[in-house]
PDB file of N, CA and C in Angstrom:
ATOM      1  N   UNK A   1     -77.891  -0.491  96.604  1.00  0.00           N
ATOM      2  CA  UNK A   1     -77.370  -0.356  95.248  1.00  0.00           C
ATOM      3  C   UNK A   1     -76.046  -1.104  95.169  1.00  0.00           C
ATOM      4  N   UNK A   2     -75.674  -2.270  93.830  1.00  0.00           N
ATOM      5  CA  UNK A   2     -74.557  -2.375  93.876  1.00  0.00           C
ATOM      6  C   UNK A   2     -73.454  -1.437  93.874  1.00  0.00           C
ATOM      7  N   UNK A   3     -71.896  -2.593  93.291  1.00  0.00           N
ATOM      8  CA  UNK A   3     -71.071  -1.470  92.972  1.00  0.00           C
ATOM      9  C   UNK A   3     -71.522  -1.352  91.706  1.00  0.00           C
ATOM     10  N   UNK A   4     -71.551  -2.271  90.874  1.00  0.00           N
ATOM     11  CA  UNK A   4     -71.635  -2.414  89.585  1.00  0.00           C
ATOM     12  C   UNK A   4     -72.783  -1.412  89.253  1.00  0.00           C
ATOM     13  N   UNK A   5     -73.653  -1.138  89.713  1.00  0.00           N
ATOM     14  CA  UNK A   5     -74.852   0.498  89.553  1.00  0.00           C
ATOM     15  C   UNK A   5     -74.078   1.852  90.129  1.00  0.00           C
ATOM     16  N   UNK A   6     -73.121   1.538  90.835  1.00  0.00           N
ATOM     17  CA  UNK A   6     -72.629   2.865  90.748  1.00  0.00           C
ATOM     18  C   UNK A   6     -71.831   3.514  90.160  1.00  0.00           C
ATOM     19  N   UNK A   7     -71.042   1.975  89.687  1.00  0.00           N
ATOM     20  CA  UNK A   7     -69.820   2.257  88.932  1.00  0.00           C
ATOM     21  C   UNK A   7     -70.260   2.277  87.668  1.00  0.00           C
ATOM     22  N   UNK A   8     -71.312   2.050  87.247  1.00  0.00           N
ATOM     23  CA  UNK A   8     -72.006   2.311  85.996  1.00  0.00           C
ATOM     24  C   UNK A   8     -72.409   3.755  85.819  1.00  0.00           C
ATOM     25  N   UNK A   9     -72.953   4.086  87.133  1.00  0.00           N
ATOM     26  CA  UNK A   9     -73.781   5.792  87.192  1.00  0.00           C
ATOM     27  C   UNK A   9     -72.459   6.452  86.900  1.00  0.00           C
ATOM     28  N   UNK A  10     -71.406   6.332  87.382  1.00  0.00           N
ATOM     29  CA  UNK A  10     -70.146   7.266  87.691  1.00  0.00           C
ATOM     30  C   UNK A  10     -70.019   6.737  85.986  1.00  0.00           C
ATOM     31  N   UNK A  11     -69.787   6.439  85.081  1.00  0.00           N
ATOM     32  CA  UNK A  11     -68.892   5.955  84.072  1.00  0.00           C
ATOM     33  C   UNK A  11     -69.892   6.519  83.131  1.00  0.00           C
ATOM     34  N   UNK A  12     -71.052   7.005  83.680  1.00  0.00           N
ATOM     35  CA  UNK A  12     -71.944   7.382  82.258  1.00  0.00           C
ATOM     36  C   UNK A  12     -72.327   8.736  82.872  1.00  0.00           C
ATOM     37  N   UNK A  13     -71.897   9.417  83.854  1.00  0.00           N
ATOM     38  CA  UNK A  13     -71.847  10.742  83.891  1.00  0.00           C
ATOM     39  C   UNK A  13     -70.053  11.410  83.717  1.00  0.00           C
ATOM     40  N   UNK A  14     -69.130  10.970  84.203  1.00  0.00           N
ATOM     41  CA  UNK A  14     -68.241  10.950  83.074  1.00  0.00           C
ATOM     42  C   UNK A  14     -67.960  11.024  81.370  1.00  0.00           C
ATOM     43  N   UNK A  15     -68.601  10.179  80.836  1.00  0.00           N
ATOM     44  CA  UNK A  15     -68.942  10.364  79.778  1.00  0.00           C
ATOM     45  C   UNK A  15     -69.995  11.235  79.250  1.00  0.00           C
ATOM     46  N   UNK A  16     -70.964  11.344  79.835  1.00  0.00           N
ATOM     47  CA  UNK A  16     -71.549  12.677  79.851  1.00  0.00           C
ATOM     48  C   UNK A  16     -71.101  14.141  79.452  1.00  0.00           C
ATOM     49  N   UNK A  17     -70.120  14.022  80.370  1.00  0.00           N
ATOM     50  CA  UNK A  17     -69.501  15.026  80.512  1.00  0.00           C
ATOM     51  C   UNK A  17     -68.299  15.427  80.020  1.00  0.00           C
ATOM     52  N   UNK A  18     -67.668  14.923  79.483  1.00  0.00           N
ATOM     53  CA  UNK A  18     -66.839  14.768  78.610  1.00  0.00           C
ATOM     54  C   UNK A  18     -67.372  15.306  77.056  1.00  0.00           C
ATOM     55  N   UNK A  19     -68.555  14.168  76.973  1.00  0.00           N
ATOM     56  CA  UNK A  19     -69.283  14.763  75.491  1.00  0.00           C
ATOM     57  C   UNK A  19     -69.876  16.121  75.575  1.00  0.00           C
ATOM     58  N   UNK A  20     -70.197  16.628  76.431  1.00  0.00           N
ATOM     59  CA  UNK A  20     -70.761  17.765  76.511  1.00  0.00           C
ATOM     60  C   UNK A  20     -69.412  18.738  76.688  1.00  0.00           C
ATOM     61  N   UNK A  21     -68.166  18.549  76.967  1.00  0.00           N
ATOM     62  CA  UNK A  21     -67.085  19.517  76.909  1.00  0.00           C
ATOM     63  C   UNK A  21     -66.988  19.541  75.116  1.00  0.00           C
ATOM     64  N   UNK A  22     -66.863  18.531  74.880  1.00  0.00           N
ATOM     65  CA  UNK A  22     -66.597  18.675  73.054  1.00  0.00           C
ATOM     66  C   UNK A  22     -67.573  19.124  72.484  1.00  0.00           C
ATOM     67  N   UNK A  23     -68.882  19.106  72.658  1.00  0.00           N
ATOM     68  CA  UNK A  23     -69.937  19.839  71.943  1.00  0.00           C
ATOM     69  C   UNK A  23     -69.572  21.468  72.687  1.00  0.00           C
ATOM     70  N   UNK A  24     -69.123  21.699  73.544  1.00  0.00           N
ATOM     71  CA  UNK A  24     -69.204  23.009  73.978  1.00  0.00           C
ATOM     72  C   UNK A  24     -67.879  23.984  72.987  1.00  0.00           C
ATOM     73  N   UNK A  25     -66.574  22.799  72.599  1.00  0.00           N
ATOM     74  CA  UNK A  25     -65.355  23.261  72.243  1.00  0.00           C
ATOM     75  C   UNK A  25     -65.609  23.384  70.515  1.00  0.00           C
ATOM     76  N   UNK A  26     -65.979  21.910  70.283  1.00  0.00           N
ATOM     77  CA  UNK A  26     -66.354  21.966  68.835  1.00  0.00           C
ATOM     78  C   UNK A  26     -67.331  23.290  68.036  1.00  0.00           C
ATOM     79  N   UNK A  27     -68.674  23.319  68.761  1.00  0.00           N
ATOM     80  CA  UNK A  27     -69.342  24.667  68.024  1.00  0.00           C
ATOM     81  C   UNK A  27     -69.614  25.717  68.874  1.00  0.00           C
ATOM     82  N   UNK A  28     -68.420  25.891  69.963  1.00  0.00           N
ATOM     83  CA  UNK A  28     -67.829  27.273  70.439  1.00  0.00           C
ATOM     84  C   UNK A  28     -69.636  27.579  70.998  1.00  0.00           C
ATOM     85  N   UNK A  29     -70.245  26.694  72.336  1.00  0.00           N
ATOM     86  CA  UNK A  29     -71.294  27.385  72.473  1.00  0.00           C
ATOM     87  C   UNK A  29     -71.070  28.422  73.970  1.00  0.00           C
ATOM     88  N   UNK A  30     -69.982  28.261  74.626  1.00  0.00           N
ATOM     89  CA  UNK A  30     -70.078  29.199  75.554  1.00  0.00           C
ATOM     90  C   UNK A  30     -68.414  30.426  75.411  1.00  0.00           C
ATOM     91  N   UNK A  31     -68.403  30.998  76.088  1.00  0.00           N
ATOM     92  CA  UNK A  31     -67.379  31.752  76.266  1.00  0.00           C
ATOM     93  C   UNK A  31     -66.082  30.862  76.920  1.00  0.00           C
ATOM     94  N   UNK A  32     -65.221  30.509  76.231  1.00  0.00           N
ATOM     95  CA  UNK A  32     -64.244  29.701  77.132  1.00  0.00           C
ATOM     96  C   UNK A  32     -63.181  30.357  78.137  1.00  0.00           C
ATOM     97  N   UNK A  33     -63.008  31.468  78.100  1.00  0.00           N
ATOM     98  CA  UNK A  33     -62.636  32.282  79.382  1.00  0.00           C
ATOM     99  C   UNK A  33     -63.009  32.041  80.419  1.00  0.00           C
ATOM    100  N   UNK A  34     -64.607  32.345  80.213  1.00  0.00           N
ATOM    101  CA  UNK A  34     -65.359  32.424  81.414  1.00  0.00           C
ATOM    102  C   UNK A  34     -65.362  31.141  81.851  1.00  0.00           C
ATOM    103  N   UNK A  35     -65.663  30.042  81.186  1.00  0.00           N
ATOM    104  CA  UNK A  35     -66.112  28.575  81.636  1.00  0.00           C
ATOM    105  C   UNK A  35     -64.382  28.386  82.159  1.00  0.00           C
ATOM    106  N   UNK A  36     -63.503  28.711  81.488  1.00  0.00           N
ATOM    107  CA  UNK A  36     -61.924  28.617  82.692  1.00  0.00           C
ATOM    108  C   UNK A  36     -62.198  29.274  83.629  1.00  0.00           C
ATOM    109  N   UNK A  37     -63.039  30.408  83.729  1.00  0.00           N
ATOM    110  CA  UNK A  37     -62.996  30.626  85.171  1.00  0.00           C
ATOM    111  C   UNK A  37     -63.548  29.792  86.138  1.00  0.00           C
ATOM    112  N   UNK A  38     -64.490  29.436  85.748  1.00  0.00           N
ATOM    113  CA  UNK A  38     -65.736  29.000  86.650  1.00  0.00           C
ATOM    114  C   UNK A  38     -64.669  27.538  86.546  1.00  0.00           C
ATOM    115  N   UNK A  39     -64.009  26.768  86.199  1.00  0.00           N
ATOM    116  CA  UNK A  39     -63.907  25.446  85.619  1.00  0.00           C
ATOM    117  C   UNK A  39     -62.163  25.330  87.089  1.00  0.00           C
ATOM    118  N   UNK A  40     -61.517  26.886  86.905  1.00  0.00           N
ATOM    119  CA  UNK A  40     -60.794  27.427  87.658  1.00  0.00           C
ATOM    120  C   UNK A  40     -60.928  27.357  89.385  1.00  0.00           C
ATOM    121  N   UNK A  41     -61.982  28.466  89.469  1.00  0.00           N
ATOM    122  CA  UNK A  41     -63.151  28.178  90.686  1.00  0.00           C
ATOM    123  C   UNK A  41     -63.100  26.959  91.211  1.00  0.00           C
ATOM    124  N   UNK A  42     -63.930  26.031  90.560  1.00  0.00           N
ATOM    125  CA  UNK A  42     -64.311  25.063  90.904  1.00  0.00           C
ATOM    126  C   UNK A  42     -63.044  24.234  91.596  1.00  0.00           C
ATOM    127  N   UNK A  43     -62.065  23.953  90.564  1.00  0.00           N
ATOM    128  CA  UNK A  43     -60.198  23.511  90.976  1.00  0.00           C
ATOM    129  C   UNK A  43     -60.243  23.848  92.231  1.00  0.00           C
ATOM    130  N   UNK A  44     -60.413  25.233  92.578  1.00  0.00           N
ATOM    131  CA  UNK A  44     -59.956  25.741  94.133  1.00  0.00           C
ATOM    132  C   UNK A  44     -60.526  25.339  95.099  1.00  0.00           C
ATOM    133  N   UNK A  45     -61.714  25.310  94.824  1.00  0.00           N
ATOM    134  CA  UNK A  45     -62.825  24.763  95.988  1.00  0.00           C
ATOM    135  C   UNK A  45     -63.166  23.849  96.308  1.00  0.00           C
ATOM    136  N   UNK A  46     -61.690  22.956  95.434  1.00  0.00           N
ATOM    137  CA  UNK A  46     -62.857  21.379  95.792  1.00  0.00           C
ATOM    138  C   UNK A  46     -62.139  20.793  96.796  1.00  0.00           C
ATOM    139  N   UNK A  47     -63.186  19.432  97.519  1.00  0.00           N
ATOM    140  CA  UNK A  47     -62.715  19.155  98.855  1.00  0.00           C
ATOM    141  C   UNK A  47     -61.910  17.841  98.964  1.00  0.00           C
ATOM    142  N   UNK A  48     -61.440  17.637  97.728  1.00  0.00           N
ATOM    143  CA  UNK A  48     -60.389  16.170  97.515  1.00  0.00           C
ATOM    144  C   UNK A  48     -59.809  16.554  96.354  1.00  0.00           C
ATOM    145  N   UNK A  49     -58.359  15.926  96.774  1.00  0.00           N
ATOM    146  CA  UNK A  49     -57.443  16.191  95.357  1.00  0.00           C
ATOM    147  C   UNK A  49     -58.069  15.199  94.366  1.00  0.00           C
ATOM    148  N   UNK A  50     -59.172  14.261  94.420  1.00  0.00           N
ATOM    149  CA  UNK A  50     -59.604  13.836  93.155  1.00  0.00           C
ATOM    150  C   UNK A  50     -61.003  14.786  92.763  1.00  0.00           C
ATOM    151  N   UNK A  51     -60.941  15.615  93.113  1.00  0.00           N
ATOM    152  CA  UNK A  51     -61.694  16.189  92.664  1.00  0.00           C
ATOM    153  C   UNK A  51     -61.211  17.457  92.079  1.00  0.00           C
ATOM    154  N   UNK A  52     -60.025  18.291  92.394  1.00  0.00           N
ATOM    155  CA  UNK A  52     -59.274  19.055  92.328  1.00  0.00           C
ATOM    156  C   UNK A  52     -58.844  18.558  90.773  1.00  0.00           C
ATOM    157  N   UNK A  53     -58.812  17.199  91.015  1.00  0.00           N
ATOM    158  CA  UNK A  53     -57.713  16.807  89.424  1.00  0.00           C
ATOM    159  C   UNK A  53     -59.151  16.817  88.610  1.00  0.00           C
ATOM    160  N   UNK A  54     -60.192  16.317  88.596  1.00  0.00           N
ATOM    161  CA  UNK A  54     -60.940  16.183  87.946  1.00  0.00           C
ATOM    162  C   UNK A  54     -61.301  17.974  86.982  1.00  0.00           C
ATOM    163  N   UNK A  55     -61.263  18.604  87.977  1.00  0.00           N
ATOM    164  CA  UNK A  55     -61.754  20.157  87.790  1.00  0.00           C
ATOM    165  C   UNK A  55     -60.703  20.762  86.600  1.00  0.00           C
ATOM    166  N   UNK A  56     -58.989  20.373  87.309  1.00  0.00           N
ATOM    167  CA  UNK A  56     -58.600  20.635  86.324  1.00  0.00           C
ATOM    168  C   UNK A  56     -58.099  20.021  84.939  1.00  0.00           C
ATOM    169  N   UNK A  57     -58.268  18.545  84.786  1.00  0.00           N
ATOM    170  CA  UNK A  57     -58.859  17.989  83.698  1.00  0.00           C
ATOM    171  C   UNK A  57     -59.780  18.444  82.772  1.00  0.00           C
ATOM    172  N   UNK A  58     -60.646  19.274  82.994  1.00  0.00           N
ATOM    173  CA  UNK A  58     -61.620  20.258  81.989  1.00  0.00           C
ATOM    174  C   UNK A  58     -60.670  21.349  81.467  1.00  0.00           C
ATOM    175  N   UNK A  59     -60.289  21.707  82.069  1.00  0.00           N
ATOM    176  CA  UNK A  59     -59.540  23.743  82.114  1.00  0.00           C
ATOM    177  C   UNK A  59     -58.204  23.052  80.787  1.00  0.00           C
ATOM    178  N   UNK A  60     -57.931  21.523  80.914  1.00  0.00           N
ATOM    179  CA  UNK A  60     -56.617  21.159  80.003  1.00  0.00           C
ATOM    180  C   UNK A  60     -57.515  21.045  78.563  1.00  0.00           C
ATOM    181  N   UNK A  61     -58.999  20.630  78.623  1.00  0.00           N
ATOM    182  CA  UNK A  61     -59.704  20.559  77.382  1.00  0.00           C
ATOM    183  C   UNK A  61     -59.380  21.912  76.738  1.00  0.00           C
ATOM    184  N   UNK A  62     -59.572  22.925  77.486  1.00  0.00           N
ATOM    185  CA  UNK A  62     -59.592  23.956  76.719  1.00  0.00           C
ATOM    186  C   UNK A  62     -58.485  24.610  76.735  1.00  0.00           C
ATOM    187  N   UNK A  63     -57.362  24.074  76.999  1.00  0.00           N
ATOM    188  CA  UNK A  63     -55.841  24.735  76.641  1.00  0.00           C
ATOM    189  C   UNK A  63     -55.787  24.027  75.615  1.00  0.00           C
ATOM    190  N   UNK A  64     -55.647  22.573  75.478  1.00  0.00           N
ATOM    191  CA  UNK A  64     -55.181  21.557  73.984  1.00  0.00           C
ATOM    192  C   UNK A  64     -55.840  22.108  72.761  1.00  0.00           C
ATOM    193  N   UNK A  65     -57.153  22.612  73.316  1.00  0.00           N
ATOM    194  CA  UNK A  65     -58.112  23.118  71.898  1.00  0.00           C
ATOM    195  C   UNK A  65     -57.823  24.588  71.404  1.00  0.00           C
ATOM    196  N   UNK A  66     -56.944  24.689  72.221  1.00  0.00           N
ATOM    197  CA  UNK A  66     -56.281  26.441  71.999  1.00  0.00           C
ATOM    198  C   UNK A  66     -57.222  27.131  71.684  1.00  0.00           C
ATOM    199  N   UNK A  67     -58.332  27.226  72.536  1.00  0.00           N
ATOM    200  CA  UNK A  67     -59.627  27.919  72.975  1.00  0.00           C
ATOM    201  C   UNK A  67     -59.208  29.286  73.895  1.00  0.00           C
ATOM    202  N   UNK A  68     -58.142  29.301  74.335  1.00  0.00           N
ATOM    203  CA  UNK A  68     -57.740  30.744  75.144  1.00  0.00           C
ATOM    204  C   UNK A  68     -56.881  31.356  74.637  1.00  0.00           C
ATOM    205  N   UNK A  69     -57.707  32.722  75.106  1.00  0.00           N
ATOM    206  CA  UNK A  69     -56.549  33.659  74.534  1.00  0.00           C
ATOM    207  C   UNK A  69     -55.036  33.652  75.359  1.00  0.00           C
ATOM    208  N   UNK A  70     -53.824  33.879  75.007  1.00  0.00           N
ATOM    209  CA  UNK A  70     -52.302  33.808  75.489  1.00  0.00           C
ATOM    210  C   UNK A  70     -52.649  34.778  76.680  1.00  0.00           C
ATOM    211  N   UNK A  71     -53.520  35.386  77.577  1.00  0.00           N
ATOM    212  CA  UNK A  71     -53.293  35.750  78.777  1.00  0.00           C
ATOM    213  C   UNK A  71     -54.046  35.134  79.861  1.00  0.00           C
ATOM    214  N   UNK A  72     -54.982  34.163  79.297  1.00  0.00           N
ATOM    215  CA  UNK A  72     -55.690  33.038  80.462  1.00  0.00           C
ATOM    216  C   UNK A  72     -54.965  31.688  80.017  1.00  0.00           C
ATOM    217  N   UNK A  73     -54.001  31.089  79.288  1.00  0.00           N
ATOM    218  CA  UNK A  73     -53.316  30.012  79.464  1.00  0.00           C
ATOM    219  C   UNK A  73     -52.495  30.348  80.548  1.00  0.00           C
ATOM    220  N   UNK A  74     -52.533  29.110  81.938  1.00  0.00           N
ATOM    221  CA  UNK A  74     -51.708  29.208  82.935  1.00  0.00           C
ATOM    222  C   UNK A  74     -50.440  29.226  83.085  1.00  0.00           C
ATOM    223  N   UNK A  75     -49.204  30.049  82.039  1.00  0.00           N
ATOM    224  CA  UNK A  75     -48.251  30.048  82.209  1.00  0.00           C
ATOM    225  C   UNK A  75     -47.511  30.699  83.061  1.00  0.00           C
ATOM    226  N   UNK A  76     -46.484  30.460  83.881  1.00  0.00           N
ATOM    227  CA  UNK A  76     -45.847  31.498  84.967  1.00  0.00           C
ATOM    228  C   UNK A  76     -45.087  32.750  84.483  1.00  0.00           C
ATOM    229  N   UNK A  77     -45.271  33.958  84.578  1.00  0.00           N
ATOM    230  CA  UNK A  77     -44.765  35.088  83.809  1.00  0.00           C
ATOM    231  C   UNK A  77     -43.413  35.000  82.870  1.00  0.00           C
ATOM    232  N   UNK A  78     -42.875  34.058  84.282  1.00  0.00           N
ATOM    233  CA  UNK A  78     -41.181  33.645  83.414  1.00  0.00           C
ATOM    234  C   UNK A  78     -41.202  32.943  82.285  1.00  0.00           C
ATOM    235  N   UNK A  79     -42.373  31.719  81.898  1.00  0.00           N
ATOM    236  CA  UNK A  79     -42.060  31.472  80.980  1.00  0.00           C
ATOM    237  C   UNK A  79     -42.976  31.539  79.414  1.00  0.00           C
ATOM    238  N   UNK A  80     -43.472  32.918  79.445  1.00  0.00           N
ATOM    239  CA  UNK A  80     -44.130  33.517  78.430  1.00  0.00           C
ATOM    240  C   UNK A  80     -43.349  34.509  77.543  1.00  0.00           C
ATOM    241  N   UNK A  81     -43.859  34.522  76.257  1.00  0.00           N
ATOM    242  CA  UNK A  81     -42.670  35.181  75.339  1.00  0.00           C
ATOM    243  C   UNK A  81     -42.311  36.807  75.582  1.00  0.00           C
ATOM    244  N   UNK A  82     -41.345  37.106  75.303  1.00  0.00           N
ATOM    245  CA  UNK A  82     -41.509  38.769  75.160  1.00  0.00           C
ATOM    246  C   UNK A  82     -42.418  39.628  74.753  1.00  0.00           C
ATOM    247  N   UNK A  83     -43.285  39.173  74.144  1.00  0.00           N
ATOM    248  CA  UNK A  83     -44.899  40.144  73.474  1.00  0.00           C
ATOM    249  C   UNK A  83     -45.981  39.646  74.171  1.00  0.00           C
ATOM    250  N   UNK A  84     -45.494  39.401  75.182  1.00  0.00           N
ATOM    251  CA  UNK A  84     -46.648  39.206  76.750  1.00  0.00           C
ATOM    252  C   UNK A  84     -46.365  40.706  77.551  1.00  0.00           C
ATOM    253  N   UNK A  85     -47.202  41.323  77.863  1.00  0.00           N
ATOM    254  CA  UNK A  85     -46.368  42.672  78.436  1.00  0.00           C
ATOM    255  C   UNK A  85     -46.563  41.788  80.456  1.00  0.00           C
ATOM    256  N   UNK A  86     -45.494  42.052  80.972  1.00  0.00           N
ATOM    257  CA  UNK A  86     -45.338  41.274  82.004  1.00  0.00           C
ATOM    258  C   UNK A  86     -45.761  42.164  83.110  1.00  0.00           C
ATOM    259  N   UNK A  87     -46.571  42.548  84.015  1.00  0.00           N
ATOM    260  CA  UNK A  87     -47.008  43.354  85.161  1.00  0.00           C
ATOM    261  C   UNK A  87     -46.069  43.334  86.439  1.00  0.00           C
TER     262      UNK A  87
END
């Protein structure tokens, strides 16, 4: 296989996937908690920091789309407002 077939396969499952995050954000078809979790998960487990970045490249789709509720956006306790009750 060339590069040019792989670098094609990689550039159209990328895009793939990408379109399928916006059909998922646009008409709200899964739970976006959960898919941060799993999207979360995935971040942790992966076995290259380009893959690590890739994982969490999704989890930022669904912060920008302000798809989470204010206690699954990854903020550090310190810098969340006072009507966060802090544990």
């Amino acid at each position: 296989m060339s590069d040019v077939s792989l670098t094609s396969i990689m550039v159209f499952h990328f895009d793939a996937a990408i379109q399928i995050m916006e059909e998922i954000l646009t008409h709200e078809l899964v739970n976006p908690e959960e898919l941060y979790e799993i999207l979360d998960y995935k971040e942790k487990a992966s076995d290259s920091i380009q893959e690590e970045r890739l994982w969490k490249m999704f989890k930022s789709f669904l912060v920008r789309a302000n798809r989470l509720s204010a206690d699954v956006i990854p903020f550090p306790p310190e810098l969340r407002g006072p009507d966060v009750i802090k544990e």
